[in-house]
Protein backbone atom coordinates (compact mmCIF):
# COMPACT_ATOMS: atom_id res chain seq x y z
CA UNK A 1 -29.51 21.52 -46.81
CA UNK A 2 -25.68 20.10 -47.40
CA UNK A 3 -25.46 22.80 -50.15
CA UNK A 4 -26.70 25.28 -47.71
CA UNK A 5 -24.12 25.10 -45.12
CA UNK A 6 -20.80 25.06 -47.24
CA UNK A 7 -22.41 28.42 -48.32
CA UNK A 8 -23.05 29.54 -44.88
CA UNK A 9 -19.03 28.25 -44.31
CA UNK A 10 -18.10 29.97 -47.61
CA UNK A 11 -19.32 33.38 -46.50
CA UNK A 12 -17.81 33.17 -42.64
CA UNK A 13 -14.30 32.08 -43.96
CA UNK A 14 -15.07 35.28 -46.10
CA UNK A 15 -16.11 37.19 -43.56
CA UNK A 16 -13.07 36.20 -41.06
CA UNK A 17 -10.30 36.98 -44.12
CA UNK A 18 -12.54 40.53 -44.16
CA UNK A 19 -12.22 40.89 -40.74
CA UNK A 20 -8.52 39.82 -40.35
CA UNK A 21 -7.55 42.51 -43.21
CA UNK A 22 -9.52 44.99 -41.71
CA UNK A 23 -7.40 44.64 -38.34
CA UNK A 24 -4.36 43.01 -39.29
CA UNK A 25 -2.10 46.99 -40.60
CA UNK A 26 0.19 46.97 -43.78
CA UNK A 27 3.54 45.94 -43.16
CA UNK A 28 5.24 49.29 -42.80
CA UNK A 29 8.65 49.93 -43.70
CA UNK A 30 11.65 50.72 -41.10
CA UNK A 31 13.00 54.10 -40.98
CA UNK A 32 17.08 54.23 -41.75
CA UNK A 33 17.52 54.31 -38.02
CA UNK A 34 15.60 51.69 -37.18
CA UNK A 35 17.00 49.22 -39.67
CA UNK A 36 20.24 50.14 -38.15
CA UNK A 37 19.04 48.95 -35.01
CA UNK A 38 17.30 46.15 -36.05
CA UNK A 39 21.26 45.14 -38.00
CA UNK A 40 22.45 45.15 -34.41
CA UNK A 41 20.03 43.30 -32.98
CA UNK A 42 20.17 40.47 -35.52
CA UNK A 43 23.81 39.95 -34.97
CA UNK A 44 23.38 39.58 -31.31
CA UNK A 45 20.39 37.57 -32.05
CA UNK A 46 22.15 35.10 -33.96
CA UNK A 47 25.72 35.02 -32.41
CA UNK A 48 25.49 35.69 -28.51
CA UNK A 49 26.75 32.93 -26.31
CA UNK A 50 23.66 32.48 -24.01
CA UNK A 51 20.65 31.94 -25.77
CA UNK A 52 18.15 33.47 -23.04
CA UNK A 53 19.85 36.57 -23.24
CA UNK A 54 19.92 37.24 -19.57
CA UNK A 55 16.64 35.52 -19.09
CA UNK A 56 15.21 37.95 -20.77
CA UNK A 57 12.56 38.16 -23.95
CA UNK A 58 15.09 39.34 -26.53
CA UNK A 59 12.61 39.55 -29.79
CA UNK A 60 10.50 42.42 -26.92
CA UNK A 61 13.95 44.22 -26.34
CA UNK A 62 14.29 45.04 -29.75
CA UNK A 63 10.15 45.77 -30.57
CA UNK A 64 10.72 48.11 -26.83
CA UNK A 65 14.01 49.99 -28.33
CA UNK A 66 12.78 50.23 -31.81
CA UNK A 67 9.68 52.15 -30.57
CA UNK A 68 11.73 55.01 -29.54
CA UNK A 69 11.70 58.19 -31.10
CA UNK A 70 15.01 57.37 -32.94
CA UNK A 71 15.30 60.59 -34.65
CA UNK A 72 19.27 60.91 -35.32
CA UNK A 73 22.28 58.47 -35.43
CA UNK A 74 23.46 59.74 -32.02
CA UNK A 75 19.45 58.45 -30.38
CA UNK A 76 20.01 55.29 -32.27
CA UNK A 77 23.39 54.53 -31.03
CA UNK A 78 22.33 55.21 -27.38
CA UNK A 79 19.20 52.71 -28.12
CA UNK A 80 21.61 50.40 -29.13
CA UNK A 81 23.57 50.89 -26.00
CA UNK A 82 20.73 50.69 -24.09
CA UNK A 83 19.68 47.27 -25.82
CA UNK A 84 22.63 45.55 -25.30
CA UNK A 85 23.40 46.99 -21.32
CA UNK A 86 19.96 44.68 -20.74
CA UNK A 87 22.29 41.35 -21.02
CA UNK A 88 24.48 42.74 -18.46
CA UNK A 89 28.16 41.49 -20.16
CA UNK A 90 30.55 44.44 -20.32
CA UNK A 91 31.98 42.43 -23.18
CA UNK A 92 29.45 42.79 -25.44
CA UNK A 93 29.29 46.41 -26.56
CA UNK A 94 28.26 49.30 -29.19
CA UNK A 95 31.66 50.73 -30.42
CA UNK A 96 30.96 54.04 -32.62
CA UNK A 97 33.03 54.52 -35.83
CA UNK A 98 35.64 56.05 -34.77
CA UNK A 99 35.83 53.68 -31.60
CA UNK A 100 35.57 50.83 -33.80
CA UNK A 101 38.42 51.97 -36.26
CA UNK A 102 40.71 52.85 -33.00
CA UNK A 103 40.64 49.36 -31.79
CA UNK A 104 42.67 47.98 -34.27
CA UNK A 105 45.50 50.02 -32.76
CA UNK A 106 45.44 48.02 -29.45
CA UNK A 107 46.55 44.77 -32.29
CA UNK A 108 49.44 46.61 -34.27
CA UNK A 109 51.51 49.41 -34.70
CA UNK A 110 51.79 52.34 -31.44
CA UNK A 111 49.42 53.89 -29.72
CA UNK A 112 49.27 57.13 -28.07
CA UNK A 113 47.65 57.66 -24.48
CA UNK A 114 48.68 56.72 -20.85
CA UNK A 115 48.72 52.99 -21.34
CA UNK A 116 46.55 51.14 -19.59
CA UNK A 117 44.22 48.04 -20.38
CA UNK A 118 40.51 48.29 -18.92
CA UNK A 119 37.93 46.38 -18.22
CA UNK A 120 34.16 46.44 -16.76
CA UNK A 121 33.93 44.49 -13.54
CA UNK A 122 30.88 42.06 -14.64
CA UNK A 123 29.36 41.95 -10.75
CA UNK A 124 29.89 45.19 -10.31
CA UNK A 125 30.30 47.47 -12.58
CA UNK A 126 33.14 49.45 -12.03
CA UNK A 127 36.23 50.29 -14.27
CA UNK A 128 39.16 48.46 -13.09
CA UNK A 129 42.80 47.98 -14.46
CA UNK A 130 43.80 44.92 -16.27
CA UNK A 131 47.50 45.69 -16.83
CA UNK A 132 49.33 48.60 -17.52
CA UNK A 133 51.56 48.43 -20.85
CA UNK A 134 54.96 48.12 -20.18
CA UNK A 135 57.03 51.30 -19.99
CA UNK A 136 54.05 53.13 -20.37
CA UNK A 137 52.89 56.50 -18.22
CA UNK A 138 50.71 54.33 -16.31
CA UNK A 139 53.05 51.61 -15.35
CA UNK A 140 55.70 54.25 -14.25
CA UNK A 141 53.15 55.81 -12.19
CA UNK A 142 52.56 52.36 -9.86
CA UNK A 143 49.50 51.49 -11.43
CA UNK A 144 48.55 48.06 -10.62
CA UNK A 145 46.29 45.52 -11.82
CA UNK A 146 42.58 45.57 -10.25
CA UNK A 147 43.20 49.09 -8.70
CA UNK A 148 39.85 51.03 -9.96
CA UNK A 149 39.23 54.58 -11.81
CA UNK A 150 36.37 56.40 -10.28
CA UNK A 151 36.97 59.12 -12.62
CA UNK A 152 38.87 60.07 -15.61
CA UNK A 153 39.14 64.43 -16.32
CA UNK A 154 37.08 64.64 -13.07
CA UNK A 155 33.78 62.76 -15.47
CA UNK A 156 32.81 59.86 -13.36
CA UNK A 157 33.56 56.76 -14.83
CA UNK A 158 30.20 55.14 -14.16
CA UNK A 159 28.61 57.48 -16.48
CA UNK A 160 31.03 55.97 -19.53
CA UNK A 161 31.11 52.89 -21.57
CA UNK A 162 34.23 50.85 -21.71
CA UNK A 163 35.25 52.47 -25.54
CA UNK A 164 34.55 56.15 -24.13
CA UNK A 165 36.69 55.54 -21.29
CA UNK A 166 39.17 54.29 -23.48
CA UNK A 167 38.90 57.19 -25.92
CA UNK A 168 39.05 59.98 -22.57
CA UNK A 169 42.36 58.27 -21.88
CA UNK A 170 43.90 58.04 -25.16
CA UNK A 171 45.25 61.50 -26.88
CA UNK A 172 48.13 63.60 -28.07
CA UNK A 173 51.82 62.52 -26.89
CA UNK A 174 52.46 65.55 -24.37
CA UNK A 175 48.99 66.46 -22.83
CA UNK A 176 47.88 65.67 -19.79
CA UNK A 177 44.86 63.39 -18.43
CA UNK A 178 43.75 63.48 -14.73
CA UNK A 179 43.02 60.05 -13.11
CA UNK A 180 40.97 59.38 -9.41
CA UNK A 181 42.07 56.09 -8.84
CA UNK A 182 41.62 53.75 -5.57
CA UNK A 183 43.06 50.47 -4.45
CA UNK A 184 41.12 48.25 -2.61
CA UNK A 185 39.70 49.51 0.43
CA UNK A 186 42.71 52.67 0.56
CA UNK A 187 41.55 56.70 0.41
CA UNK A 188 41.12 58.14 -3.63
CA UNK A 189 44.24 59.12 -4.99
CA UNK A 190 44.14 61.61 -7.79
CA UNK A 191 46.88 60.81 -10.18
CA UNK A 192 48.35 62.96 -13.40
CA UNK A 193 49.18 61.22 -16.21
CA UNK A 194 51.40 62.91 -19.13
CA UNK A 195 50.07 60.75 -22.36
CA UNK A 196 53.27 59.53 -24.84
CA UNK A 197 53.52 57.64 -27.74
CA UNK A 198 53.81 53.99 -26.93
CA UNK A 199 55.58 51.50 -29.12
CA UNK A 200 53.35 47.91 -29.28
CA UNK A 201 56.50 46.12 -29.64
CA UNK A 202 55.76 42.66 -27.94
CA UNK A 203 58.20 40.88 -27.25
CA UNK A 204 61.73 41.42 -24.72
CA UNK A 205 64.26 38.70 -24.71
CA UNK A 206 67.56 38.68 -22.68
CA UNK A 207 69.86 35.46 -21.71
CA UNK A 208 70.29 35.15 -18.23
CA UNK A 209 73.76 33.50 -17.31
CA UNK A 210 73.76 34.05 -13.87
CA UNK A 211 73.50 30.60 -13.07
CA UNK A 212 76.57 28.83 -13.25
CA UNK A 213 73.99 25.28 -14.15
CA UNK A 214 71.77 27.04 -17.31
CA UNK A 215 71.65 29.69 -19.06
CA UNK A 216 68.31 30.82 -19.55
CA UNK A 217 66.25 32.21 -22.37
CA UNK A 218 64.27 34.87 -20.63
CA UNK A 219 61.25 36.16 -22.75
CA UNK A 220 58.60 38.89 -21.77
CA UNK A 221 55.50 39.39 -23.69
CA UNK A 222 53.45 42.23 -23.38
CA UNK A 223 50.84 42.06 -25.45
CA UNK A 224 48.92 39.03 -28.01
CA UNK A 225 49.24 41.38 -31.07
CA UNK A 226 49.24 40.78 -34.90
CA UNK A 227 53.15 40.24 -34.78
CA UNK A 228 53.64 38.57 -31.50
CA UNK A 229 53.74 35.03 -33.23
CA UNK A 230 56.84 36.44 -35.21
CA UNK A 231 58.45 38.68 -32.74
CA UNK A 232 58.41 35.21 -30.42
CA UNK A 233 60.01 33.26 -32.80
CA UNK A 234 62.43 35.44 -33.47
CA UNK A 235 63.43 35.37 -30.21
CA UNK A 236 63.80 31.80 -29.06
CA UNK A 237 66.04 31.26 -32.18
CA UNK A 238 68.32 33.87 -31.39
CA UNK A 239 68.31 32.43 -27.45
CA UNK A 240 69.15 29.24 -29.45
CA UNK A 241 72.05 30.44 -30.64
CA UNK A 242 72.80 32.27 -27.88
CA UNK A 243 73.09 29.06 -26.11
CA UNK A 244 69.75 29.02 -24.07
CA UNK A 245 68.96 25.71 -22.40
CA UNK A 246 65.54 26.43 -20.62
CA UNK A 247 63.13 29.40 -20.79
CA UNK A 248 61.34 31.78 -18.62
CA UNK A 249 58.37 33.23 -20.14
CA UNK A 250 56.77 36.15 -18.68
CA UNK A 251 53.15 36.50 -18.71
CA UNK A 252 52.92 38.67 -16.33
CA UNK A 253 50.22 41.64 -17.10
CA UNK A 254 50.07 40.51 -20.41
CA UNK A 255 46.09 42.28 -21.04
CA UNK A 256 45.91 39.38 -24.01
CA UNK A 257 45.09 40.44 -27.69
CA UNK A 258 44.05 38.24 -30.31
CA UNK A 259 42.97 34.63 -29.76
CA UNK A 260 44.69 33.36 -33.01
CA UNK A 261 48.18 34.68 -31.69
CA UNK A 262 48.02 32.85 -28.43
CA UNK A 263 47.04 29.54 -30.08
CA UNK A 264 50.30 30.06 -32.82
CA UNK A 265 52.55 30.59 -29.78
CA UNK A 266 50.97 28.03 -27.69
CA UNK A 267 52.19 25.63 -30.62
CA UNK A 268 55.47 26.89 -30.55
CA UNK A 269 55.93 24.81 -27.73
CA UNK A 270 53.77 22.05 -28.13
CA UNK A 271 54.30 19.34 -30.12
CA UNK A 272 50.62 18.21 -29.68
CA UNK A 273 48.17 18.12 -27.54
CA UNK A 274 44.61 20.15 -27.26
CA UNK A 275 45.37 23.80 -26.81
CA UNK A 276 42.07 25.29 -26.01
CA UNK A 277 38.18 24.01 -26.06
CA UNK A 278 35.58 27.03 -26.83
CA UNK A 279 32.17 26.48 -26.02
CA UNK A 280 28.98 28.19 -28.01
CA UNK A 281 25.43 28.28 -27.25
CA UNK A 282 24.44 25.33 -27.90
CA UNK A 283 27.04 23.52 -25.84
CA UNK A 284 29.27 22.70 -28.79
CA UNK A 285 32.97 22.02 -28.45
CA UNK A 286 35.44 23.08 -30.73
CA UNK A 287 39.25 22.90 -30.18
CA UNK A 288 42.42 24.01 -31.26
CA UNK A 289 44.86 21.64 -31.74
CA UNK A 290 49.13 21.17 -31.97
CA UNK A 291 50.12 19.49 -34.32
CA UNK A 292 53.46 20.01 -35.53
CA UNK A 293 57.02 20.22 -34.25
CA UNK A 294 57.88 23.05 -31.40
CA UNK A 295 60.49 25.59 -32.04
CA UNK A 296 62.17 23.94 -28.61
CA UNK A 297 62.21 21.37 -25.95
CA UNK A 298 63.92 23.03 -23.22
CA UNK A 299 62.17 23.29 -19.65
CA UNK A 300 60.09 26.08 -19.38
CA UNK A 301 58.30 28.13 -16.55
CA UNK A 302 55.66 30.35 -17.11
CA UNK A 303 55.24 33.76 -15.22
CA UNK A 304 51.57 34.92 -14.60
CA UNK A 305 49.88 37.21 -11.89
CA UNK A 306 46.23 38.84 -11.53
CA UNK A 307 47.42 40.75 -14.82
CA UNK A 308 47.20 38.15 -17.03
CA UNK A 309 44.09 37.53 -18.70
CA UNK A 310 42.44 36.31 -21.82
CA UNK A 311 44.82 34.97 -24.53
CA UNK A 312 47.59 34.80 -21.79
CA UNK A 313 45.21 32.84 -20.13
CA UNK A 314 44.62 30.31 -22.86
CA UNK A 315 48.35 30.16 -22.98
CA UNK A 316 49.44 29.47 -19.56
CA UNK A 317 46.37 26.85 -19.61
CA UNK A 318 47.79 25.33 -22.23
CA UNK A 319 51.34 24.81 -21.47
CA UNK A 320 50.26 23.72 -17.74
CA UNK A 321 47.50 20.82 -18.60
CA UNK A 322 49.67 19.66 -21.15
CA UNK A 323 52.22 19.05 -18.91
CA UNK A 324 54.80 21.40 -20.84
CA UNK A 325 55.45 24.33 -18.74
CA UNK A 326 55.29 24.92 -14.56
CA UNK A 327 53.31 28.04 -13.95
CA UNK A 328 54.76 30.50 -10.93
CA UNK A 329 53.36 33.57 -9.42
CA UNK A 330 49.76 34.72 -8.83
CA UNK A 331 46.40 33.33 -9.88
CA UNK A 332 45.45 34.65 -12.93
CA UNK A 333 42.37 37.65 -13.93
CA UNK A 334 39.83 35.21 -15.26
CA UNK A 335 38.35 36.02 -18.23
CA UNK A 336 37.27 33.35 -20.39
CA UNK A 337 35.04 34.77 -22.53
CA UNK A 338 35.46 35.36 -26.64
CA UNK A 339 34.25 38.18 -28.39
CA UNK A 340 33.96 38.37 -31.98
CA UNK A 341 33.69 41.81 -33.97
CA UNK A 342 31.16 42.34 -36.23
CA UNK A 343 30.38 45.09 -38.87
CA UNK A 344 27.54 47.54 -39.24
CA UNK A 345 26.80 48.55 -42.19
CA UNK A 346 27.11 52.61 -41.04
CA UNK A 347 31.16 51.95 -40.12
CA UNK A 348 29.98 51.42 -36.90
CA UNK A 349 30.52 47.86 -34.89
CA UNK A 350 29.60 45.43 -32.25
CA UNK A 351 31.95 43.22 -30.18
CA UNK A 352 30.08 40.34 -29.23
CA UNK A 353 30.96 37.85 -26.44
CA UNK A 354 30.21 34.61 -28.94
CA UNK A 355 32.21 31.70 -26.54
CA UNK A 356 33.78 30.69 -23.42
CA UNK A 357 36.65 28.55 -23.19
CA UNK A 358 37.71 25.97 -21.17
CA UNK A 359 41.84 24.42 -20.76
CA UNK A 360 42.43 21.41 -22.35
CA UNK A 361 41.62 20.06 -18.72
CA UNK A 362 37.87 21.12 -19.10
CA UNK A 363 38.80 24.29 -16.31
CA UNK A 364 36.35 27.01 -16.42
CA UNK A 365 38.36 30.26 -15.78
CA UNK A 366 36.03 33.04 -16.45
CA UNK A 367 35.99 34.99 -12.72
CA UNK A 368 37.97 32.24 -11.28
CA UNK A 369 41.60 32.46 -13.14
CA UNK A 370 43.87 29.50 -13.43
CA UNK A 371 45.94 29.26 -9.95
CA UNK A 372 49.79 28.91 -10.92
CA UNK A 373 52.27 25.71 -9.70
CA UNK A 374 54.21 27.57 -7.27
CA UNK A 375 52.10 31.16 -6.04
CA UNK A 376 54.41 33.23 -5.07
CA UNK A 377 53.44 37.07 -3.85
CA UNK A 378 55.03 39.73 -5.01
CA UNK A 379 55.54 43.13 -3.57
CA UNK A 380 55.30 46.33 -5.84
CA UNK A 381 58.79 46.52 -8.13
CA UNK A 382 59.91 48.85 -10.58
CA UNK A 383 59.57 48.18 -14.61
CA UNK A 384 63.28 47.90 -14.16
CA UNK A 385 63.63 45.45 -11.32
CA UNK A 386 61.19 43.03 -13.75
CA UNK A 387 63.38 39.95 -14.03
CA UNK A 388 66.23 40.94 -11.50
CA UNK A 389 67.26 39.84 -8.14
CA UNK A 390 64.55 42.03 -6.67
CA UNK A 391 61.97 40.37 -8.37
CA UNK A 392 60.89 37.36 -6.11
CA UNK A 393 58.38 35.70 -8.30
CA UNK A 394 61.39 35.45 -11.26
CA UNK A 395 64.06 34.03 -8.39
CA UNK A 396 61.40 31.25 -7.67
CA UNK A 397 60.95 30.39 -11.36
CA UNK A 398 65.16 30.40 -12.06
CA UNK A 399 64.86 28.01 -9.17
CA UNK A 400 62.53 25.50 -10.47
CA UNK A 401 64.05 25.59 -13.92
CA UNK A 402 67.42 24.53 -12.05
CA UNK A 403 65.41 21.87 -10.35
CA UNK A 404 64.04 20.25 -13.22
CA UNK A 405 67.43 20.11 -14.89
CA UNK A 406 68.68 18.42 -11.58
CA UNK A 407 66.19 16.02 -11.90
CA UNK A 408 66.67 15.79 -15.63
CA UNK A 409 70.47 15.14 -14.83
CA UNK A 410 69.56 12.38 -12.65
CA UNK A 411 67.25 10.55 -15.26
């Protein structure tokens, strides 16, 4: 009887394994397209900050996108696009090869277009300005941080991605690009831009010796690019010898760039001190740290308005929790996100939001900005009233530079 049940088992663990073949299907192997897909989906997979992906079932995002008819590189792109729209972060995006190769120009080198920054508005949608580049078509035209583009060649900008707006804007030095913009709650305004070739030099520095008390080092940076770190240090030591005893350094609609250039000029002025924390998925806390000797000790003041975002961000967080620099002007744009790039293997890419970061004071900015020392509004002004008498928010940081020498004096 014993004998005769392990052979009744024997046959029904046979039977299941027949049974299990029968229905389970051969694995069967991924078209080109679809491992392309499934590349994408991996990376995102393994490196996006929030791990519910929108509160969503990502592993069914990519078995739902996969299942399309993905019969060319242009249907797999858009499936891609598609894919990654569901976790509803403008940040993280598809960029096509030639997009991809193209935004290495916004890090180095000139650029030819109308000269604005852009971003996606994360609650709503909508294309806004960041900053305009200084000198640029854009900025001579008046356009401001936060004003929106509804369209761009009369193609409504809804309908585009971030990188294909970018790409409609950029284009040959001399042609011409046609831009509805609005500002706040004010009527459309169409506006015409002529595109030019626009130098990514970074850095403007001037002493100011119009008070009789300090000469000031005053330093503009436009942009967080490859050379920035350089270009900045070139400049305070020639203020130096100039005879510079504090600095001004303007932030204002300074887009950001790369994250390792603000954290080499945040040490420039630092001789320790946490510069920024970045937070993954999983909670974790890295930091970046000053360690060695600044380039000066002077008093500085730090310039920012809604312009200044991202690595300017980091920067002007920096210099403020540690105690180093006074911020003046307008609360900053408030993104605090990190996005990482990340190859596919077609020439294609992803940027991927990966981190947040906090200040070394644990401050969220993302959407909320980092709110300066001393606001101070600031009507519209001309590229070249930047820095001059006209410009209110510069007065009011001249005038706490000369009141922390005052009170230096007095110690």
């Amino acid at each position: 009887m014993h004998k005769r049940v392990l052979r009744v088992v024997f046959v029904l663990i046979i039977q299941t394994i027949f049974t299990l073949s029968w229905w389970t299907s051969p694995a069967i192997a991924l078209t080109e397209e679809q491992q392309l897909l499934s590349e994408a989906w991996r990376i995102v997979n393994y490196a996006y900050v929030d791990d519910s992906f929108n509160q969503q079932n990502w592993w069914m995002a990519r078995q739902k996108a996969i299942k399309q008819p993905l019969s060319n590189r242009d249907a797999t792109y858009t499936a891609i696009q598609n894919m990654l729209k569901t976790l509803e972060d403008p940040f993280t995006r598809f960029l096509k090869p030639d997009q991809y190769r193209s935004l290495q120009v916004n890090t180095s080198g000139e650029l030819q277009g109308v000269g604005l920054q852009i971003a996606l508005d994360a609650e709503t949608g909508e294309l806004q300005v960041v900053a305009p580049i200084d000198g640029s078509p854009a900025a001579k035209a008046g356009i401001r941080s936060r004003d929106r583009i509804l369209e761009i060649d009369g193609i409504q900008s809804a309908q585009l991605t971030l990188d294909e707006a970018a790409a409609r804007m950029r284009g040959a030095a001399g042609t011409e690009v046609r831009l509805l913009m609005q500002r706040e709650t004010k009527t459309p305004e169409e506006i015409t831009l002529v595109r030019s070739r626009i130098a990514l030099n970074p850095v403007y520095a001037v002493l100011d010796s119009s008070s009789s008390r300090l000469p000031v080092g005053y330093i503009r940076l436009s942009q967080f690019s490859a050379n920035a770190p350089t270009e900045l240090a070139n400049a305070v030591t020639k203020l130096e010898k100039q005879g510079a005893q504090a600095y001004l350094l303007d932030l204002r609609n300074n887009p950001g760039g790369l994250l390792q250039a603000g954290i080499e000029i945040a040490r420039m002025w630092l001789d320790e001190g946490t510069i920024v924390y970045t937070v993954n998925r999983q909670g974790i806390l890295g930091s970046f740290e000053a360690s060695a000797p600044a380039l000066t000790h002077a008093p500085l003041v730090v310039l920012v308005n809604q312009g200044s975002a991202s690595a300017s961000e980091i920067l002007a967080g920096a210099l403020q929790d540690n105690g180093r620099a006074q911020l003046v002007g307008a609360r900053t744009f408030g993104k605090g996100l990190i996005q990482s790039l990340f190859d596919l293997s077609d020439g294609s890419g992803l940027a991927v939001t990966v981190a947040k970061y906090e200040t070394p004071n644990h401050h969220d900015i993302n959407k909320l900005g980092i709110t300066p020392d001393r606001e101070v509004p600031l009507e519209p002004i001309t590229l070249d009233q930047v820095g001059t008498e006209a410009d209110q928010q510069y007065k009011t940081a001249l005038e706490v530079l000369t009141a922390n020498a005052v009170l230096a004096d007095a110690a």
